[in-house]
Structure formats: C-alpha cells, structure tokens
PDB file of N, CA and C in Angstrom:
ATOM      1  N   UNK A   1     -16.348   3.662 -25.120  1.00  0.00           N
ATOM      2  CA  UNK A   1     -15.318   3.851 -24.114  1.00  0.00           C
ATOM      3  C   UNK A   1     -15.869   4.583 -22.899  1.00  0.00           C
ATOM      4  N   UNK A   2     -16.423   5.615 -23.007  1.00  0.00           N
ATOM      5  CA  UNK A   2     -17.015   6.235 -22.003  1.00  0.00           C
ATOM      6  C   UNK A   2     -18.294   5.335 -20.891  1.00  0.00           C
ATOM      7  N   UNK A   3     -19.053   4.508 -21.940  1.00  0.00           N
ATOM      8  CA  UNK A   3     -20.114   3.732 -21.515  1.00  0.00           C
ATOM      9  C   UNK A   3     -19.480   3.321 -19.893  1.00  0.00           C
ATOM     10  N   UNK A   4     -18.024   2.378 -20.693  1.00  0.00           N
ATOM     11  CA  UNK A   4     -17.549   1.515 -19.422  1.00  0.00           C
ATOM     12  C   UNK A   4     -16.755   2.050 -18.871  1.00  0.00           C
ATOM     13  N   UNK A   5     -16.336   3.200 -18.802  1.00  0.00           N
ATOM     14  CA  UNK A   5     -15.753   4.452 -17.512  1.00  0.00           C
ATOM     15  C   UNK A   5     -16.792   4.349 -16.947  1.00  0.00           C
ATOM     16  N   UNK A   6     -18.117   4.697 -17.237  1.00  0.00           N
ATOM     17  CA  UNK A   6     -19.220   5.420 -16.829  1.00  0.00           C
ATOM     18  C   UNK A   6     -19.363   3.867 -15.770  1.00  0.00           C
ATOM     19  N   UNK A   7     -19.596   2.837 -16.162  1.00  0.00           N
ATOM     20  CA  UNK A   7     -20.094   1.679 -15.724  1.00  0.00           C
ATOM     21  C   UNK A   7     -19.400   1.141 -14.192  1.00  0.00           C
ATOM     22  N   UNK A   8     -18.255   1.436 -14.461  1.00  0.00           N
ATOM     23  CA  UNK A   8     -17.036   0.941 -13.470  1.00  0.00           C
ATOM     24  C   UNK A   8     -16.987   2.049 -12.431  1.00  0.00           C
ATOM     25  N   UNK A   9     -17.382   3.189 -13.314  1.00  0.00           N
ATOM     26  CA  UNK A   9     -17.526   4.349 -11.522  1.00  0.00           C
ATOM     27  C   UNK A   9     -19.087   4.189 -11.020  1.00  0.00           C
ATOM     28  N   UNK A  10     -19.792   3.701 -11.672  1.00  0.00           N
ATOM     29  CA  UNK A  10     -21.005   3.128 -11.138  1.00  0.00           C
ATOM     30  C   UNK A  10     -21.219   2.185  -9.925  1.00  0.00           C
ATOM     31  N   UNK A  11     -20.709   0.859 -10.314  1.00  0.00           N
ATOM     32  CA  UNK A  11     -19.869  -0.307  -9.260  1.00  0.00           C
ATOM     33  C   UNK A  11     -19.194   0.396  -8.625  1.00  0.00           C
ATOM     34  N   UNK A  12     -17.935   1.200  -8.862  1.00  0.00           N
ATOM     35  CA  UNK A  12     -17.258   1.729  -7.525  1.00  0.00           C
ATOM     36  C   UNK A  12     -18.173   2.472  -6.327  1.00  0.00           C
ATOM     37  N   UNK A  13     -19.104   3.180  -6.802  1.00  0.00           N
ATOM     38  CA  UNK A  13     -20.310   4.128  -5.671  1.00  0.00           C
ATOM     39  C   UNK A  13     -20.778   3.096  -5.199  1.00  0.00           C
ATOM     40  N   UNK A  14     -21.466   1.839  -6.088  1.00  0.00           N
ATOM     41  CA  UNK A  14     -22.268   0.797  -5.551  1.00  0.00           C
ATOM     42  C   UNK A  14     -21.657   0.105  -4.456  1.00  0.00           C
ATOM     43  N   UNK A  15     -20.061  -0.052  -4.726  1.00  0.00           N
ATOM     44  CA  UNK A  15     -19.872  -1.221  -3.692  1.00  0.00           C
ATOM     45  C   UNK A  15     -19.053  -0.376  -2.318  1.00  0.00           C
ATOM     46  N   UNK A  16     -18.720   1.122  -2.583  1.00  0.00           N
ATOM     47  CA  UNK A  16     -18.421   1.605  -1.726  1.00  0.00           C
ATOM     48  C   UNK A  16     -19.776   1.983  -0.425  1.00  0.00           C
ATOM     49  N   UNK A  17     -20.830   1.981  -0.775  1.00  0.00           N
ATOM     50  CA  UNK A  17     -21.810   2.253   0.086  1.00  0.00           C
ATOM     51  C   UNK A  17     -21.977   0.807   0.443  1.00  0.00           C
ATOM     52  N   UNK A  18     -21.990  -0.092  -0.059  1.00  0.00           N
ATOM     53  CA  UNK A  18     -22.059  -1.531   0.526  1.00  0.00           C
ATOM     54  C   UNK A  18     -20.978  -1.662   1.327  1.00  0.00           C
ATOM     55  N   UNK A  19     -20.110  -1.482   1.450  1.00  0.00           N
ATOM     56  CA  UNK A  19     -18.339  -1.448   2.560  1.00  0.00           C
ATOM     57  C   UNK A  19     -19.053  -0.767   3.431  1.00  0.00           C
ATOM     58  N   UNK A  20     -19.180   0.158   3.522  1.00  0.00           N
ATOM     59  CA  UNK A  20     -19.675   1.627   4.357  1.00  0.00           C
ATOM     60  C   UNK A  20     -20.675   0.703   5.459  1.00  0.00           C
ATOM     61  N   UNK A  21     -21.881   0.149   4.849  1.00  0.00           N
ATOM     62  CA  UNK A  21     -23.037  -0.268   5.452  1.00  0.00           C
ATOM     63  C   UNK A  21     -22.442  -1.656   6.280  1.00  0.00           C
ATOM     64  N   UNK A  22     -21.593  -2.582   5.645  1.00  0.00           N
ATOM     65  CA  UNK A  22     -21.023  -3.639   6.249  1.00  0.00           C
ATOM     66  C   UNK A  22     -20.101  -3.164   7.661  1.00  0.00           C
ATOM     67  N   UNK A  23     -19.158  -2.203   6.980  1.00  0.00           N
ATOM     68  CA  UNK A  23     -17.820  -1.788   8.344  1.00  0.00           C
ATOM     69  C   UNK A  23     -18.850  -1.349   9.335  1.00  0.00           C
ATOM     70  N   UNK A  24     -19.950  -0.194   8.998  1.00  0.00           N
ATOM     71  CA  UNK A  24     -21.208  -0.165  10.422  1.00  0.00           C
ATOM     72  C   UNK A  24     -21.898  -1.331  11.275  1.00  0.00           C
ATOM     73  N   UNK A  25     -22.120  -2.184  10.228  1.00  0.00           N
ATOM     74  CA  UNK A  25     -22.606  -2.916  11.553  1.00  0.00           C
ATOM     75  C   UNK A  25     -21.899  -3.789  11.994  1.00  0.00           C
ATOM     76  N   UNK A  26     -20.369  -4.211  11.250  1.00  0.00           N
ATOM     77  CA  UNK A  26     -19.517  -5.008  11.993  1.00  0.00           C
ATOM     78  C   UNK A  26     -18.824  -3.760  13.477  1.00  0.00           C
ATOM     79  N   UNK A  27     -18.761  -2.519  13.022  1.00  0.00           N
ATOM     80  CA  UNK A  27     -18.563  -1.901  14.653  1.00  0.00           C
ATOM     81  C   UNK A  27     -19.456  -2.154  15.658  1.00  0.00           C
ATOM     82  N   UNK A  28     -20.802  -1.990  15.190  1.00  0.00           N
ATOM     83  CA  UNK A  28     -21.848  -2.550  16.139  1.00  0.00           C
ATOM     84  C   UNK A  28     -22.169  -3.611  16.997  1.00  0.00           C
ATOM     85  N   UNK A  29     -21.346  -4.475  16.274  1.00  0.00           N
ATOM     86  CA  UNK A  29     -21.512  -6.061  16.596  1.00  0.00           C
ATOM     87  C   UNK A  29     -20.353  -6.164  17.744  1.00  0.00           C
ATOM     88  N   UNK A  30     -19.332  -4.942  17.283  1.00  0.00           N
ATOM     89  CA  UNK A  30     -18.134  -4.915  17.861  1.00  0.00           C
ATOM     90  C   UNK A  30     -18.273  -4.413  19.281  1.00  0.00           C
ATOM     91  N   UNK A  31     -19.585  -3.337  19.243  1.00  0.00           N
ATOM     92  CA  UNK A  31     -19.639  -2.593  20.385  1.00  0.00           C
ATOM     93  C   UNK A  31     -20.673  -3.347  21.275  1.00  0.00           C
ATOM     94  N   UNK A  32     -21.210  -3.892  20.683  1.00  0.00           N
ATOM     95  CA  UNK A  32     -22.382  -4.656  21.873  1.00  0.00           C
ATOM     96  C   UNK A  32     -22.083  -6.147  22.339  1.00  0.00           C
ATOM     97  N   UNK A  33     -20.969  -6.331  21.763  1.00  0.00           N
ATOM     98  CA  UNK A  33     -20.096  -7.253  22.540  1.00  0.00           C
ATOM     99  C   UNK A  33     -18.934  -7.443  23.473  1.00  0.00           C
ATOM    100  N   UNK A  34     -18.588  -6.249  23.175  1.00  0.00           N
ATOM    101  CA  UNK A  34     -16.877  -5.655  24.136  1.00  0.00           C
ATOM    102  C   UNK A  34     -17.617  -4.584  24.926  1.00  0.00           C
ATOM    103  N   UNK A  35     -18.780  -3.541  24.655  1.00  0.00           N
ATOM    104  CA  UNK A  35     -19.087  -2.505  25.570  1.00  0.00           C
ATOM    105  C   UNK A  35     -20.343  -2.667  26.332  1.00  0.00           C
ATOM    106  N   UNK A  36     -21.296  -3.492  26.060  1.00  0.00           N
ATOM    107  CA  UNK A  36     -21.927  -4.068  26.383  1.00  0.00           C
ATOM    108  C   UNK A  36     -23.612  -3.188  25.881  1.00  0.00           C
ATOM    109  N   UNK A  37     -25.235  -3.597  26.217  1.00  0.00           N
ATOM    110  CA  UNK A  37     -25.883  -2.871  26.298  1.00  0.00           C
ATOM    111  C   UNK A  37     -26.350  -1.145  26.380  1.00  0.00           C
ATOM    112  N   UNK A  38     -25.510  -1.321  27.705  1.00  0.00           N
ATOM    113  CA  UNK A  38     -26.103   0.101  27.775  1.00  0.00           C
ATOM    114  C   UNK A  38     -25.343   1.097  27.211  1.00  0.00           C
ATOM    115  N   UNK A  39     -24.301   0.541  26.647  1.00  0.00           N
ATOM    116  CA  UNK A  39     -23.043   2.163  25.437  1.00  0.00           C
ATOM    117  C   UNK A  39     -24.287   1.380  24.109  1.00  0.00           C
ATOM    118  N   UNK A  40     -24.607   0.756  23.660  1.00  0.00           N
ATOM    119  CA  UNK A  40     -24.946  -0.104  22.537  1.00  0.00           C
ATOM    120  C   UNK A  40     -26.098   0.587  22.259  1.00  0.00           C
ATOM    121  N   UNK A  41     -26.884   1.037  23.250  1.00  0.00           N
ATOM    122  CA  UNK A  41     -28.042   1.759  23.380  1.00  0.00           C
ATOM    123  C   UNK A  41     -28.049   2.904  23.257  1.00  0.00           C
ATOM    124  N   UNK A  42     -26.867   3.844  24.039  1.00  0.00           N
ATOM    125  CA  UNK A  42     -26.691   4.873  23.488  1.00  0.00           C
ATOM    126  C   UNK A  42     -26.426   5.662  22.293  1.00  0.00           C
ATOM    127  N   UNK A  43     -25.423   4.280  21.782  1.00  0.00           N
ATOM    128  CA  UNK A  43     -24.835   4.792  19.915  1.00  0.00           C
ATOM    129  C   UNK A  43     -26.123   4.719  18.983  1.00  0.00           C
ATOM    130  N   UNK A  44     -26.740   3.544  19.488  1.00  0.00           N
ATOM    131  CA  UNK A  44     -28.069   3.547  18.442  1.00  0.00           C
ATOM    132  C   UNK A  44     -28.881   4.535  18.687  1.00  0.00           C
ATOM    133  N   UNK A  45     -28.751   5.049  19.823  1.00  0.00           N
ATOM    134  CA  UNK A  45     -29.746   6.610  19.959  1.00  0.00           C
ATOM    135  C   UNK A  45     -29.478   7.626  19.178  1.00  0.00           C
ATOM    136  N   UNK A  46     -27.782   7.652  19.485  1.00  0.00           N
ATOM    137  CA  UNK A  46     -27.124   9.017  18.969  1.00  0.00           C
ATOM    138  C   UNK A  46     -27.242   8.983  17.249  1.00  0.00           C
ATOM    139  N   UNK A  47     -27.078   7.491  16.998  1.00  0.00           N
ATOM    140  CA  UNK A  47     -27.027   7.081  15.536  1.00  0.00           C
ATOM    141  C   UNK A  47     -27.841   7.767  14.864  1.00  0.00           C
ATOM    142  N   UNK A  48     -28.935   7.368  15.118  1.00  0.00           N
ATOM    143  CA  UNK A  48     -30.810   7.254  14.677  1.00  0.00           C
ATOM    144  C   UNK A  48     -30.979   8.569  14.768  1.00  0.00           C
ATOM    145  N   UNK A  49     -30.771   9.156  15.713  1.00  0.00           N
ATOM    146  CA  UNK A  49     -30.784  10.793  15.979  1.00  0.00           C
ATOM    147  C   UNK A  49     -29.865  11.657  14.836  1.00  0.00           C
ATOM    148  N   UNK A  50     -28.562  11.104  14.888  1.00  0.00           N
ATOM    149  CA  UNK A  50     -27.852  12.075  13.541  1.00  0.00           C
ATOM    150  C   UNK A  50     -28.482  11.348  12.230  1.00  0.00           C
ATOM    151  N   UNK A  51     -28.978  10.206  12.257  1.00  0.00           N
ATOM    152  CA  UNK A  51     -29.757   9.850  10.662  1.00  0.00           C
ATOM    153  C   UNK A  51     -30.399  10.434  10.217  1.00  0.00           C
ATOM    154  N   UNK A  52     -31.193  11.185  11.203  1.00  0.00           N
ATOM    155  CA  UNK A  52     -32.597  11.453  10.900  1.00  0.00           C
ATOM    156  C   UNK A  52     -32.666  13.174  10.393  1.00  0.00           C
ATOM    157  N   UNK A  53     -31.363  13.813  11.156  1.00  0.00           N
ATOM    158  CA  UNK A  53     -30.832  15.373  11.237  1.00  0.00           C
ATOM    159  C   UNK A  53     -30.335  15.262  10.083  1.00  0.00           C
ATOM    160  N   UNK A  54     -29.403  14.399   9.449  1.00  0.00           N
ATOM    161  CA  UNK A  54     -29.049  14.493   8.251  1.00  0.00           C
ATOM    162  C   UNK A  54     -29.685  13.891   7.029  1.00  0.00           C
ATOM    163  N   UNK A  55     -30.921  13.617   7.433  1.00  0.00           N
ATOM    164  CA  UNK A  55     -31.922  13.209   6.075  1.00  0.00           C
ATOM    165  C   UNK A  55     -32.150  14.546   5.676  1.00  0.00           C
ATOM    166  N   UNK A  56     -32.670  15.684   7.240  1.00  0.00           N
ATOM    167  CA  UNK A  56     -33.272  16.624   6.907  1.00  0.00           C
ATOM    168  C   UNK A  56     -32.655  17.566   6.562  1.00  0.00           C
ATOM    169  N   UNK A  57     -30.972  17.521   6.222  1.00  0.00           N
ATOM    170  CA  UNK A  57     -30.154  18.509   6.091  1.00  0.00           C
ATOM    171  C   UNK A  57     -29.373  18.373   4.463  1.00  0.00           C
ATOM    172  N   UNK A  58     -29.433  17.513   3.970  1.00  0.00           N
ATOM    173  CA  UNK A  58     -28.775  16.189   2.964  1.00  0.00           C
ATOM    174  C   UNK A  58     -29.502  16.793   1.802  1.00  0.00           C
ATOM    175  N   UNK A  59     -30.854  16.295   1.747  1.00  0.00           N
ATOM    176  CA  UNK A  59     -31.746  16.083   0.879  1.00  0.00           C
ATOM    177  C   UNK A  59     -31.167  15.903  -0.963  1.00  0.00           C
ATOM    178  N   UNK A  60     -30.059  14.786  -0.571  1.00  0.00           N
ATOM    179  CA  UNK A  60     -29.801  14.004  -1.832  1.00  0.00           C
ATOM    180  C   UNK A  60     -28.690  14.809  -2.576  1.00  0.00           C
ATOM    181  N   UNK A  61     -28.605  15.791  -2.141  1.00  0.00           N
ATOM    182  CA  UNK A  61     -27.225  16.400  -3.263  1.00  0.00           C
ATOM    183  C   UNK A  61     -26.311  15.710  -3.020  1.00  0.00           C
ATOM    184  N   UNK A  62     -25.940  14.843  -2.150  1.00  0.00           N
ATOM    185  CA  UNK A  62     -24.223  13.848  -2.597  1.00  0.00           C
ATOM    186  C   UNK A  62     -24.347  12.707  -3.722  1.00  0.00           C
ATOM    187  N   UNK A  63     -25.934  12.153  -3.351  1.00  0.00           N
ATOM    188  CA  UNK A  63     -26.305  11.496  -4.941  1.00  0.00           C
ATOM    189  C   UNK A  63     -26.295  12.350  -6.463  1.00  0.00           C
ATOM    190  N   UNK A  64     -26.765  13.499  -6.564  1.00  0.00           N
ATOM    191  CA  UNK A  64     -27.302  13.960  -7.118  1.00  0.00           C
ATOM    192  C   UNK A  64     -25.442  14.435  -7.944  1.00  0.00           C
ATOM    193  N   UNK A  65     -24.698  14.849  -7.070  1.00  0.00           N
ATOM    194  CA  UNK A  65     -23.086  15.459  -7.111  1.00  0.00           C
ATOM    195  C   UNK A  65     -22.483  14.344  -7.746  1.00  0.00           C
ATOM    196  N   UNK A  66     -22.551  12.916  -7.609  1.00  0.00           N
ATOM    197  CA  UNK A  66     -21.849  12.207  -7.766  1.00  0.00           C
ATOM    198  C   UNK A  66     -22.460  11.846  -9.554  1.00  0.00           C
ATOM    199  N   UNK A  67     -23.454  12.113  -9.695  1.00  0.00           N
ATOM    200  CA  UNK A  67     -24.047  11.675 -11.216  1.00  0.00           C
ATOM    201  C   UNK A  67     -23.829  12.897 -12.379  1.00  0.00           C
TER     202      UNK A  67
END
C-alpha cells in the first residue's frame, strides 16, 4: 500500500515539473510574439541571471525536502 502512495506522489513531482517547464516556454513563445525581441531579450537575461543565483542559493534542498 505504501509502495503505490509512494509511486503516485512520485508521478505527481514528475509531471508537475514537466507543467512548470511546458507553461515557461509556452509564456515565452507568448512573449516573443506579442512583445516582440527586444522585452524577449531582456526576460531571457533576467531569466538566466535568476537561474543561475538560484542554483547558487538552492543547492537541492527542495529535492532533497520533497523525498
């Protein structure tokens, strides 16, 4: 019984980070078509820039919390 609790909140993390990763780049698609280049350029700056701040701030405890 526990196995397939365990299994089904597994798939739920799995496919919630897959939603997550999809709804991002359908905004993207959203923004470099209605706002054009140069906002498109900026978000991917600002993006890439908070990715990179929160790799170095993160370091895996929301994985680590969720198991």
């Amino acid at each position: 019984m526990t196995n397939i609790l365990s299994a089904r909140k597994s798939i739920v993390i799995f496919l919630s980070g897959w939603l997550t990763y999809a709804l991002s780049a359908l905004s993207m698609l959203l923004v470099a078509r209605f706002m054009g280049p140069a906002v498109l350029g900026r978000l991917g700056y600002a993006s890439g820039l908070v990715g990179v701040l929160l790799m170095f701030t993160n370091m895996g405890l929301t994985f680590a919390h969720t198991k």
